[in-house]
Each structure stands twice: as C-alpha cells, then as structure tokens.
PDB file of N, CA and C in Angstrom:
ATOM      1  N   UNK A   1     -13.128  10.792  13.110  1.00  0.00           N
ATOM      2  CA  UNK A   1     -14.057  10.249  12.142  1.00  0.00           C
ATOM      3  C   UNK A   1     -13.490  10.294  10.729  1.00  0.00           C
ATOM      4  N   UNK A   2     -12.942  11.368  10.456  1.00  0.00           N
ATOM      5  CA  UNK A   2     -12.290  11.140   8.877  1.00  0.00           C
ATOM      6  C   UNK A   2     -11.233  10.189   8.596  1.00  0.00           C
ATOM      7  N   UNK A   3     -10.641  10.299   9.855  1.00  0.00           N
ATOM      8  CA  UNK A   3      -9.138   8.985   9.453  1.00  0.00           C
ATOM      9  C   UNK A   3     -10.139   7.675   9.153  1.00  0.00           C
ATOM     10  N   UNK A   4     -11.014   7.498  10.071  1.00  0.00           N
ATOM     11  CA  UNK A   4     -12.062   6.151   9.466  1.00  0.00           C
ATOM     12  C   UNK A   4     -12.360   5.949   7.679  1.00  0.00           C
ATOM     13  N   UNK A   5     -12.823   7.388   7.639  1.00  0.00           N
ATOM     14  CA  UNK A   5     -13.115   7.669   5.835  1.00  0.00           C
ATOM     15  C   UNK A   5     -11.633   6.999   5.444  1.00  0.00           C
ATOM     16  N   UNK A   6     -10.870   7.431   5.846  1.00  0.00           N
ATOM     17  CA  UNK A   6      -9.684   7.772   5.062  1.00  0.00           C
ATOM     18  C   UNK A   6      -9.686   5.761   4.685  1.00  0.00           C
ATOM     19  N   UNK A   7      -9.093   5.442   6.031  1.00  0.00           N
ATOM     20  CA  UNK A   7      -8.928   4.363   5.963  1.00  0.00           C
ATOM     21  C   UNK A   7      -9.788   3.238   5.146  1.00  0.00           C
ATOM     22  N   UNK A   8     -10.969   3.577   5.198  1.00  0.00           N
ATOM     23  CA  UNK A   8     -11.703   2.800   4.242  1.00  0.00           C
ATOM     24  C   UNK A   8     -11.533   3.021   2.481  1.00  0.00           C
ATOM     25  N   UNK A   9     -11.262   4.363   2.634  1.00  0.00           N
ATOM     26  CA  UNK A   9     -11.060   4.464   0.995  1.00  0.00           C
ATOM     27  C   UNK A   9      -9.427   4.077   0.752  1.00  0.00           C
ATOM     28  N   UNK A  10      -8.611   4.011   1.705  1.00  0.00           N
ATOM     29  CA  UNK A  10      -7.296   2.954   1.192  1.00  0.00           C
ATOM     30  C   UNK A  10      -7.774   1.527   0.857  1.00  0.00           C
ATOM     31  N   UNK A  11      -8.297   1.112   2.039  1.00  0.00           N
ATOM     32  CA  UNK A  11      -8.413  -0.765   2.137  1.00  0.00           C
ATOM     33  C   UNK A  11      -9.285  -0.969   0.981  1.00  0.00           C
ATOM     34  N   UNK A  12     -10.497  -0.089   0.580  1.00  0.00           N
ATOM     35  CA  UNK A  12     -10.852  -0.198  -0.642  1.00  0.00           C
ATOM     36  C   UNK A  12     -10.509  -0.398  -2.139  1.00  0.00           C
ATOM     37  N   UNK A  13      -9.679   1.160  -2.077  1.00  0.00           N
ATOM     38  CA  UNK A  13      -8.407   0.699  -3.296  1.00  0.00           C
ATOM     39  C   UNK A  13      -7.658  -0.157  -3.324  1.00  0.00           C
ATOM     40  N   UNK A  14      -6.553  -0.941  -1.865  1.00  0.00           N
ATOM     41  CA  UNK A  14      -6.048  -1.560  -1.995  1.00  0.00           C
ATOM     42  C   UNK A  14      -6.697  -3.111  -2.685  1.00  0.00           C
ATOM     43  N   UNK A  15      -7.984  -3.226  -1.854  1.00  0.00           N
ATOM     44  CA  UNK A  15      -9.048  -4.290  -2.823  1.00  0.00           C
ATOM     45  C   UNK A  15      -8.855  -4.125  -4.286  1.00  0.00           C
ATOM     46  N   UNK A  16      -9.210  -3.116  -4.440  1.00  0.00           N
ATOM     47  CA  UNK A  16      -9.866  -2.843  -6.029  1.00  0.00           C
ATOM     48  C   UNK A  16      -8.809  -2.947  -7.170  1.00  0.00           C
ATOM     49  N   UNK A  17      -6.828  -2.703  -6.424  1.00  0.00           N
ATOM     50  CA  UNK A  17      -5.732  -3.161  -6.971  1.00  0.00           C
ATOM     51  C   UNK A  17      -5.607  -4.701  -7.371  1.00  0.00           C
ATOM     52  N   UNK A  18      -6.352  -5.361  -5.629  1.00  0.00           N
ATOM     53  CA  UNK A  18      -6.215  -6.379  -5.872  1.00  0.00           C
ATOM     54  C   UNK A  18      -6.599  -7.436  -6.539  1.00  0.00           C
ATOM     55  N   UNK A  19      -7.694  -6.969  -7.194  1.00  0.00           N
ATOM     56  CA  UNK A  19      -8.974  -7.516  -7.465  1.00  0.00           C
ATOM     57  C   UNK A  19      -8.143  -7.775  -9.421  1.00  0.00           C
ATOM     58  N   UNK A  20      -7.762  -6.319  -9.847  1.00  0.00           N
ATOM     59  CA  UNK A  20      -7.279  -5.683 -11.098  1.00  0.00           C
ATOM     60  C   UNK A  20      -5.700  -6.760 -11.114  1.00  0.00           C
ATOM     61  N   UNK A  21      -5.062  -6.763  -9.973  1.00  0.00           N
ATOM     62  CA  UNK A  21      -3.398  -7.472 -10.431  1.00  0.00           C
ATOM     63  C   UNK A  21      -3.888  -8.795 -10.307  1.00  0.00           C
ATOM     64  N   UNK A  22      -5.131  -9.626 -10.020  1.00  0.00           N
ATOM     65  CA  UNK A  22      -5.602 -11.024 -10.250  1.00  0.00           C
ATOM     66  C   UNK A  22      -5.841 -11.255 -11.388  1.00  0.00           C
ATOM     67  N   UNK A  23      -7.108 -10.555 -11.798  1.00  0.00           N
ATOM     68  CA  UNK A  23      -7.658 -10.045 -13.334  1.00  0.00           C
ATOM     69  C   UNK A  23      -6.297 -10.412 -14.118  1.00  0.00           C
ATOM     70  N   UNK A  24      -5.329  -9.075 -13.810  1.00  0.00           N
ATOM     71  CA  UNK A  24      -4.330  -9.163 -15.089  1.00  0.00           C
ATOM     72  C   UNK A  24      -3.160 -10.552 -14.965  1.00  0.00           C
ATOM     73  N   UNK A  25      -3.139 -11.646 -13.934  1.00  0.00           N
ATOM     74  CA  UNK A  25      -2.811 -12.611 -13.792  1.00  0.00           C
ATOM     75  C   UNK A  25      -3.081 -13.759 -14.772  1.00  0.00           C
ATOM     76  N   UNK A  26      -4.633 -13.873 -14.455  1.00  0.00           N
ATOM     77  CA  UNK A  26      -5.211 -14.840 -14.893  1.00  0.00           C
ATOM     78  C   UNK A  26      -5.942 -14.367 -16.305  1.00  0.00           C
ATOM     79  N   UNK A  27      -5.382 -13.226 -16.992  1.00  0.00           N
ATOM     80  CA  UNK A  27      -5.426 -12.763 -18.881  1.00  0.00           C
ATOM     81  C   UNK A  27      -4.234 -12.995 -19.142  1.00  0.00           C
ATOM     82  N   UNK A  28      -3.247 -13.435 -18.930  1.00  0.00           N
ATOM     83  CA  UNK A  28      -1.479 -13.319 -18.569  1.00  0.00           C
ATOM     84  C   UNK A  28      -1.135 -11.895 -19.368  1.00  0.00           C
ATOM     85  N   UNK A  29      -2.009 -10.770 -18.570  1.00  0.00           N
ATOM     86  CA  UNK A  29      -0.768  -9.357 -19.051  1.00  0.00           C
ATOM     87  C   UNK A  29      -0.187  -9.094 -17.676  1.00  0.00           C
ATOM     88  N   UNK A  30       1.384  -8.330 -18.137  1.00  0.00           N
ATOM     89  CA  UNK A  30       1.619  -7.920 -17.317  1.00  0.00           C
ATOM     90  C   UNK A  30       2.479  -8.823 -16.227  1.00  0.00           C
ATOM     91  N   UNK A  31       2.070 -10.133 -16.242  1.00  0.00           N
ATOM     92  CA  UNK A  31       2.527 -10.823 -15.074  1.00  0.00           C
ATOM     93  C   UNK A  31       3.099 -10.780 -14.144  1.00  0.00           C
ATOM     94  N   UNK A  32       4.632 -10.459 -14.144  1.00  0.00           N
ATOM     95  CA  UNK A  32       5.557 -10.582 -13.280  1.00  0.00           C
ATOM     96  C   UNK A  32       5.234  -9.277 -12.712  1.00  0.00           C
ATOM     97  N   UNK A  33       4.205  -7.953 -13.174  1.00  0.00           N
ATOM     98  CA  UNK A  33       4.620  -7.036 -12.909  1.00  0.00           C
ATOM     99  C   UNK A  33       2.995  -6.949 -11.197  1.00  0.00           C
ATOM    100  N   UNK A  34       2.289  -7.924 -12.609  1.00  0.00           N
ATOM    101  CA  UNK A  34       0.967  -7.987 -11.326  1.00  0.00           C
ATOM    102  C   UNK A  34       1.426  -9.211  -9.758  1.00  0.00           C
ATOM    103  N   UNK A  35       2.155 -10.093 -10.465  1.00  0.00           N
ATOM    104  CA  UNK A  35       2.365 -10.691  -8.886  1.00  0.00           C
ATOM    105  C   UNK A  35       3.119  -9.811  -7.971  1.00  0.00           C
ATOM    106  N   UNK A  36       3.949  -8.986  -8.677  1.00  0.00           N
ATOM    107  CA  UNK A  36       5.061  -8.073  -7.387  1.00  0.00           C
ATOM    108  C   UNK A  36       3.954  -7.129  -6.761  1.00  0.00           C
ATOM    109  N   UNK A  37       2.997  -6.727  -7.624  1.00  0.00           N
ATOM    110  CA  UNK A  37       2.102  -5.736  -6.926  1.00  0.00           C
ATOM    111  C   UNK A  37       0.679  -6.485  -6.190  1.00  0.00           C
ATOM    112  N   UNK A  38       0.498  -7.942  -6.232  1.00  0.00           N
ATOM    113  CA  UNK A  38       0.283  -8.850  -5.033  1.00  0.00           C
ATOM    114  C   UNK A  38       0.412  -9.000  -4.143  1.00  0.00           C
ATOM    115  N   UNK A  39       1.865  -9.120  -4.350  1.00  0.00           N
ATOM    116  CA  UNK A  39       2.676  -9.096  -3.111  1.00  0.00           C
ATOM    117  C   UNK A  39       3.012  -8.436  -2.059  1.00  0.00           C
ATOM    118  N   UNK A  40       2.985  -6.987  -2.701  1.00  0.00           N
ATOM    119  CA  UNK A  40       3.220  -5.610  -2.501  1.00  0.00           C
ATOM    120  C   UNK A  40       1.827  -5.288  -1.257  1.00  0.00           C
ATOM    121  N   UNK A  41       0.540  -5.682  -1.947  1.00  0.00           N
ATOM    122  CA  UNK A  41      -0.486  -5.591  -1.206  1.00  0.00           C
ATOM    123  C   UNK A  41      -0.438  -6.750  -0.186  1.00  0.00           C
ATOM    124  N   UNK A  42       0.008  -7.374  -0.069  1.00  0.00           N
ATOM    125  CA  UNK A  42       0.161  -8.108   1.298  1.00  0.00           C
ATOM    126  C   UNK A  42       1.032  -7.782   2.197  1.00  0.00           C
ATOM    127  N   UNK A  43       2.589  -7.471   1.748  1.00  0.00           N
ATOM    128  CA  UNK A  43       3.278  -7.285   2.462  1.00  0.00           C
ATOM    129  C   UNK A  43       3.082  -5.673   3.566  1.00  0.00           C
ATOM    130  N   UNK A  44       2.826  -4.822   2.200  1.00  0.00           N
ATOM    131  CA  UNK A  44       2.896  -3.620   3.028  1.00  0.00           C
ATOM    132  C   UNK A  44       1.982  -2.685   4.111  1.00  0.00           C
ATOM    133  N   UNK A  45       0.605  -3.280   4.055  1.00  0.00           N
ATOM    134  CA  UNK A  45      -0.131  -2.727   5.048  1.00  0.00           C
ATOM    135  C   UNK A  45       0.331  -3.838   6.670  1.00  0.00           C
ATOM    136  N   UNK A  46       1.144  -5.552   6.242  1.00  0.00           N
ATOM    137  CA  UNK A  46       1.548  -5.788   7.081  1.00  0.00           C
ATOM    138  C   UNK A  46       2.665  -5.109   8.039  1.00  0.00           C
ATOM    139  N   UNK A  47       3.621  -4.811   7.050  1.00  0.00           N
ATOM    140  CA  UNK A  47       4.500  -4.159   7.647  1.00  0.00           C
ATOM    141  C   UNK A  47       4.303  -2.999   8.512  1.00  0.00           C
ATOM    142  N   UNK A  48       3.635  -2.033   7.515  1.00  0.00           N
ATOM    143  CA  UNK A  48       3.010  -0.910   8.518  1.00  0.00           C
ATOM    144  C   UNK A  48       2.149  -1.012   9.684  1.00  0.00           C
ATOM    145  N   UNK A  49       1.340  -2.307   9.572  1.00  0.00           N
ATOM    146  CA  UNK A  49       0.695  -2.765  10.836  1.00  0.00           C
ATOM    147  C   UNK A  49       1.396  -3.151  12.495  1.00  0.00           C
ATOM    148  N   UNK A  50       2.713  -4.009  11.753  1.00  0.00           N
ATOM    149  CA  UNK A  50       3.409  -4.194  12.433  1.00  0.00           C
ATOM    150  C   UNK A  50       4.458  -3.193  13.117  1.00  0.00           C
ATOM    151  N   UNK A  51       4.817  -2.105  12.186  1.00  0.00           N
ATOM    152  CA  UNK A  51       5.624  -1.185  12.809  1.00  0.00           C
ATOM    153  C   UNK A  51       4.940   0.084  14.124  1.00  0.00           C
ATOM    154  N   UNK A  52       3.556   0.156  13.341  1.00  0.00           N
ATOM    155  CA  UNK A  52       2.556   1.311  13.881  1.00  0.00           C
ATOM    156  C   UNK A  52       1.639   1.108  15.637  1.00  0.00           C
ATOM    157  N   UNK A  53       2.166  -0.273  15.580  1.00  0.00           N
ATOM    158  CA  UNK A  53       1.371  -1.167  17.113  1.00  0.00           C
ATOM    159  C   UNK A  53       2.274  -0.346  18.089  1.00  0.00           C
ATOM    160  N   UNK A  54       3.811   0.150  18.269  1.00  0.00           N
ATOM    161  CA  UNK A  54       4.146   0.706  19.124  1.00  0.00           C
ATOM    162  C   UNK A  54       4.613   2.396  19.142  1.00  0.00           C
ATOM    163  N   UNK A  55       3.382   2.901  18.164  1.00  0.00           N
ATOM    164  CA  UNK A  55       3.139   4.302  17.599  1.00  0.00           C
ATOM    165  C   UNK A  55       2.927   5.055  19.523  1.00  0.00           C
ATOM    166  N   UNK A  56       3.508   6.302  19.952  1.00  0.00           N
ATOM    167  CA  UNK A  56       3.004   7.110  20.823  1.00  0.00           C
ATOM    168  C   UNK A  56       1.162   7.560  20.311  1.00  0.00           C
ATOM    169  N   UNK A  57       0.409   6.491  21.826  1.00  0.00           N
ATOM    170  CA  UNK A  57      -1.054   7.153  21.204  1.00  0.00           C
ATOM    171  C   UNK A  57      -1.571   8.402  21.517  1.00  0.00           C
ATOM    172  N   UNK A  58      -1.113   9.452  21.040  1.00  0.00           N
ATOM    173  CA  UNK A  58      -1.382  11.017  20.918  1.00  0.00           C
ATOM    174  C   UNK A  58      -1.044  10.918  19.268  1.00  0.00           C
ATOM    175  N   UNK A  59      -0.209   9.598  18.634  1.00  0.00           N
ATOM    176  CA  UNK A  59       0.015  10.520  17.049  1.00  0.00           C
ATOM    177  C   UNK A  59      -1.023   9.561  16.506  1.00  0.00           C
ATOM    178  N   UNK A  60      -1.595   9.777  15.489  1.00  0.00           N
ATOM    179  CA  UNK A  60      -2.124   8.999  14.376  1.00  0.00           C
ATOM    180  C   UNK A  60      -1.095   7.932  13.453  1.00  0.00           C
ATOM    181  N   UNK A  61      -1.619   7.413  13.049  1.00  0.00           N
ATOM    182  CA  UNK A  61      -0.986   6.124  11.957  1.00  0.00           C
ATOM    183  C   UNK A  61      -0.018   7.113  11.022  1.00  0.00           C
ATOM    184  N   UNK A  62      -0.912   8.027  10.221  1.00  0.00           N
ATOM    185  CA  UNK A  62      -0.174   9.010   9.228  1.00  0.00           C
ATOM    186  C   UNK A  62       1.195   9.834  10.166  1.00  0.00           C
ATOM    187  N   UNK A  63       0.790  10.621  11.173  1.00  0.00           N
ATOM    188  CA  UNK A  63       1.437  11.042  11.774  1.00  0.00           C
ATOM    189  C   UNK A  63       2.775  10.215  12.105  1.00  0.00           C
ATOM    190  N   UNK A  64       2.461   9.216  12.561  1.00  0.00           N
ATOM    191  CA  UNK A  64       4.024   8.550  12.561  1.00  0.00           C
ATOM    192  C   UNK A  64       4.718   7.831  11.649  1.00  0.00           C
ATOM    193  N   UNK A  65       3.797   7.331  10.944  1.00  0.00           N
ATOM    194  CA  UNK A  65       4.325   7.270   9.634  1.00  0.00           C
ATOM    195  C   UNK A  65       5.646   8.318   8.908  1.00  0.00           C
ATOM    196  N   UNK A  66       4.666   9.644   9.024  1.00  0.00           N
ATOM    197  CA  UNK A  66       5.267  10.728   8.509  1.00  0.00           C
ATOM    198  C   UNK A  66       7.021  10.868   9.448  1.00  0.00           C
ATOM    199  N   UNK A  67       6.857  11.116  10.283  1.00  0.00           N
ATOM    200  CA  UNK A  67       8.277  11.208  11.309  1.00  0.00           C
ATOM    201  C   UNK A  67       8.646  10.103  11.319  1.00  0.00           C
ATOM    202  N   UNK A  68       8.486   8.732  11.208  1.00  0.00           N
ATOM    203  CA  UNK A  68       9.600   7.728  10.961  1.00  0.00           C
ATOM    204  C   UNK A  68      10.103   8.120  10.005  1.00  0.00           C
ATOM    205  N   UNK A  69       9.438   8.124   8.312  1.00  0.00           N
ATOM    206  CA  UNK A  69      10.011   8.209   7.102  1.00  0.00           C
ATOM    207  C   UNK A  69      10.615   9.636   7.251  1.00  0.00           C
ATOM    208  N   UNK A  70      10.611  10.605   7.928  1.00  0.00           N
ATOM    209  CA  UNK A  70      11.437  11.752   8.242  1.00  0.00           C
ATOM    210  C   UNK A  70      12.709  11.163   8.800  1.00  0.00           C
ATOM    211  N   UNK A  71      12.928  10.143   9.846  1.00  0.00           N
ATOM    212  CA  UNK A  71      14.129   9.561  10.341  1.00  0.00           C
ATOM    213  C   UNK A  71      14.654   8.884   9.692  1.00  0.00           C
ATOM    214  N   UNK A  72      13.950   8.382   7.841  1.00  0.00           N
ATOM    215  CA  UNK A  72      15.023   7.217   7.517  1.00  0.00           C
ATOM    216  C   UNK A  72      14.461   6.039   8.196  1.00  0.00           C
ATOM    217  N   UNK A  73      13.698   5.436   8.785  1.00  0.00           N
ATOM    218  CA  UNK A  73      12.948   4.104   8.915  1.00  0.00           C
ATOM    219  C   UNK A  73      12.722   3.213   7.683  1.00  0.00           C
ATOM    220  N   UNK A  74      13.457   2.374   7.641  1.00  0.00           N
ATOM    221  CA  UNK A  74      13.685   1.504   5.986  1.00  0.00           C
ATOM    222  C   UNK A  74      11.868   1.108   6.296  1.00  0.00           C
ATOM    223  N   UNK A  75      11.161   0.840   7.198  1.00  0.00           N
ATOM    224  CA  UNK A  75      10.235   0.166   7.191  1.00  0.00           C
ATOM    225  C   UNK A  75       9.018   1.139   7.106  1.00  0.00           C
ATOM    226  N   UNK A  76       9.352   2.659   7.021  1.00  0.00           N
ATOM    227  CA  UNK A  76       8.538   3.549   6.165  1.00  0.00           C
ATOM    228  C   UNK A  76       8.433   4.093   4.676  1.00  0.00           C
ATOM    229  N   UNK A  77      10.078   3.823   4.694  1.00  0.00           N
ATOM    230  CA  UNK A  77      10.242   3.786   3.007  1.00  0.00           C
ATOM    231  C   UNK A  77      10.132   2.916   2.373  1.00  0.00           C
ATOM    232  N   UNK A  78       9.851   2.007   2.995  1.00  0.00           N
ATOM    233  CA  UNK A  78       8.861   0.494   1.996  1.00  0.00           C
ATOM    234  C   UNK A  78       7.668   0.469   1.391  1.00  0.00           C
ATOM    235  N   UNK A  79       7.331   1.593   3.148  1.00  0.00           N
ATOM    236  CA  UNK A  79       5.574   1.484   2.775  1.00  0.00           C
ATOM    237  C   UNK A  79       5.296   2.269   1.718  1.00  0.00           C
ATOM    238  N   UNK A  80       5.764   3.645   2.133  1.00  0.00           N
ATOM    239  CA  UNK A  80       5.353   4.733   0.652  1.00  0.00           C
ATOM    240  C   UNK A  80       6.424   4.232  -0.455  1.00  0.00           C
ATOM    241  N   UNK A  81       7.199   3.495  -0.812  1.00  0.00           N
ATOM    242  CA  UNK A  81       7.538   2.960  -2.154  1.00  0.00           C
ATOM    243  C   UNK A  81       6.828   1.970  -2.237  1.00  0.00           C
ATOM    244  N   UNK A  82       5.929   0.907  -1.857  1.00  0.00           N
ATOM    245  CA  UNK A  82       5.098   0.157  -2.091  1.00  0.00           C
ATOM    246  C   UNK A  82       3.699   0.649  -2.360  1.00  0.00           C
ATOM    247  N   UNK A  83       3.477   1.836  -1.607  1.00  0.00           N
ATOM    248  CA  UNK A  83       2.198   2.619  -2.048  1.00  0.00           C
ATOM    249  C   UNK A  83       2.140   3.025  -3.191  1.00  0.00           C
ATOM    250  N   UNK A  84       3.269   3.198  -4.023  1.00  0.00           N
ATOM    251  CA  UNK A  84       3.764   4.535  -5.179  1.00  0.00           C
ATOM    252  C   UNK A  84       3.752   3.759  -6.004  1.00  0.00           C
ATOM    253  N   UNK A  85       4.369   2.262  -5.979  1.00  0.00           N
ATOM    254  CA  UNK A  85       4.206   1.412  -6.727  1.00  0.00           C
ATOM    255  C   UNK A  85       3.002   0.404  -7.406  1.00  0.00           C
ATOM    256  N   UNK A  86       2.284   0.442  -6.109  1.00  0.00           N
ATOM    257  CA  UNK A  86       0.448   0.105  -6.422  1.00  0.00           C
ATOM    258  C   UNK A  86      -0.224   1.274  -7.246  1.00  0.00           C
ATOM    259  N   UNK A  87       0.631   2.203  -6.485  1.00  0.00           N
ATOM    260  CA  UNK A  87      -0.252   3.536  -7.612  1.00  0.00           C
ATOM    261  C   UNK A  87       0.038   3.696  -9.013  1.00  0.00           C
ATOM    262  N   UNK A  88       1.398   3.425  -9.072  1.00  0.00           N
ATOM    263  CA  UNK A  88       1.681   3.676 -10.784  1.00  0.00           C
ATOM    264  C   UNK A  88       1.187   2.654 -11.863  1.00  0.00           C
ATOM    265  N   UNK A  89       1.291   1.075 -10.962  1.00  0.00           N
ATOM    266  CA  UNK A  89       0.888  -0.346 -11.418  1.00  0.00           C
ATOM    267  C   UNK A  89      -0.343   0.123 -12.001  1.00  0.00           C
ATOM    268  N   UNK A  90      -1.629   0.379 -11.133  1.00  0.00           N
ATOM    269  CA  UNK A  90      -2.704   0.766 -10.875  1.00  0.00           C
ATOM    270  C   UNK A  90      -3.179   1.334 -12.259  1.00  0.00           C
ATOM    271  N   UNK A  91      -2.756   2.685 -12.545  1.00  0.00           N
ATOM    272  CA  UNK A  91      -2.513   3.562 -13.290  1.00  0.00           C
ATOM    273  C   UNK A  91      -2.479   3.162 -14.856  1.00  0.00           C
ATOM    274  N   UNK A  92      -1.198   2.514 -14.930  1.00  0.00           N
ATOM    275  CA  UNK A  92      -0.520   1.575 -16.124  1.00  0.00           C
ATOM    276  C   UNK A  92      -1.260   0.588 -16.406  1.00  0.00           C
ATOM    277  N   UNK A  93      -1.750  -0.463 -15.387  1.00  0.00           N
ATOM    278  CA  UNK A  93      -2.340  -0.851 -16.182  1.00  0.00           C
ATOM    279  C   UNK A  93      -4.151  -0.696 -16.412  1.00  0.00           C
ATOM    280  N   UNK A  94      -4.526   0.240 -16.020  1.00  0.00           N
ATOM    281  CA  UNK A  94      -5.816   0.875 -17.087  1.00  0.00           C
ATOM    282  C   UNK A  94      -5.715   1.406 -18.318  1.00  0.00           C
ATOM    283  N   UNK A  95      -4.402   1.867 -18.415  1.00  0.00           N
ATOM    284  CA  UNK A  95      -4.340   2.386 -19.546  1.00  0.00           C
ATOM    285  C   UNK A  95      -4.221   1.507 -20.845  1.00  0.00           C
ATOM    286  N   UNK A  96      -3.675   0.346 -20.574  1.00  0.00           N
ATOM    287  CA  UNK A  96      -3.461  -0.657 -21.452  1.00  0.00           C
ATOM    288  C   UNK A  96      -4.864  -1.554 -21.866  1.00  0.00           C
TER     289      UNK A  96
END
C-alpha cells in the first residue's frame, strides 16, 4: 500500500514539473532549460517503464532500480540523473 502512496506522489510531482516547465515555456524564461526538463519527463519514467517490465517479481520497482544502478545499468543512471535534474530544475526555477 505505501509504494501506491509513493507512486502517486512521484506522478504527481512529475505533473506539477510539468505543468511549471510549460508555464516557464510559454513566459519564455528559462527555455532551453524547461524543454530539456520536458523532455526529461517523458523520456524517463518511459525508460524506467520499459526497463522494470522484466524486474524479478519478489523485488519492487525501487528495489531494482536500486541493484541495476548498483551494476552500472546506463538505463538506471539516466533515470536518477533525470530525476536529479527535474529536481534541481524544479527548485531553480521557484526561486526565480
């Protein structure tokens, strides 16, 4: 039941990024920096979607997540550098 929580309060934020790197699109701040983090939100819950379909089902999403990006999986270190990058975007631009 909590990974449910969990998951909803990502897809939420990831909304609420998305909602904010449109916003700062169409004020033109930021630009080039809000389409990469557009992009970012499309690409990377795909990717992870796509990598996580042939997860062992005893682990969780996080769980394998975690031990790919322990092996060096370029396609886990995308995700959490694409996460890190929505987060700092995120961040930066409220402050402005």
């Amino acid at each position: 039941m909590i990974e449910v929580v969990i998951w909803i309060i990502l897809y939420l934020l990831l909304m609420i990024i998305f909602v904010r790197a449109i916003y700062s699109v169409i004020k033109k701040k930021q630009v080039p920096l809000a389409m990469i983090a557009i992009l970012v939100i499309i690409s990377v819950p795909m990717v992870s979607l796509m990598n996580s379909i042939n997860r062992p089902l005893e682990m969780s999403e996080f769980e394998f997540l975690a031990r790919e990006l322990k092996q060096g999986a370029l396609w886990a270190i995308f995700t959490i550098a694409g996460y890190l990058y929505l987060l700092v975007w995120f961040i930066l631009s409220l402050k402005k």
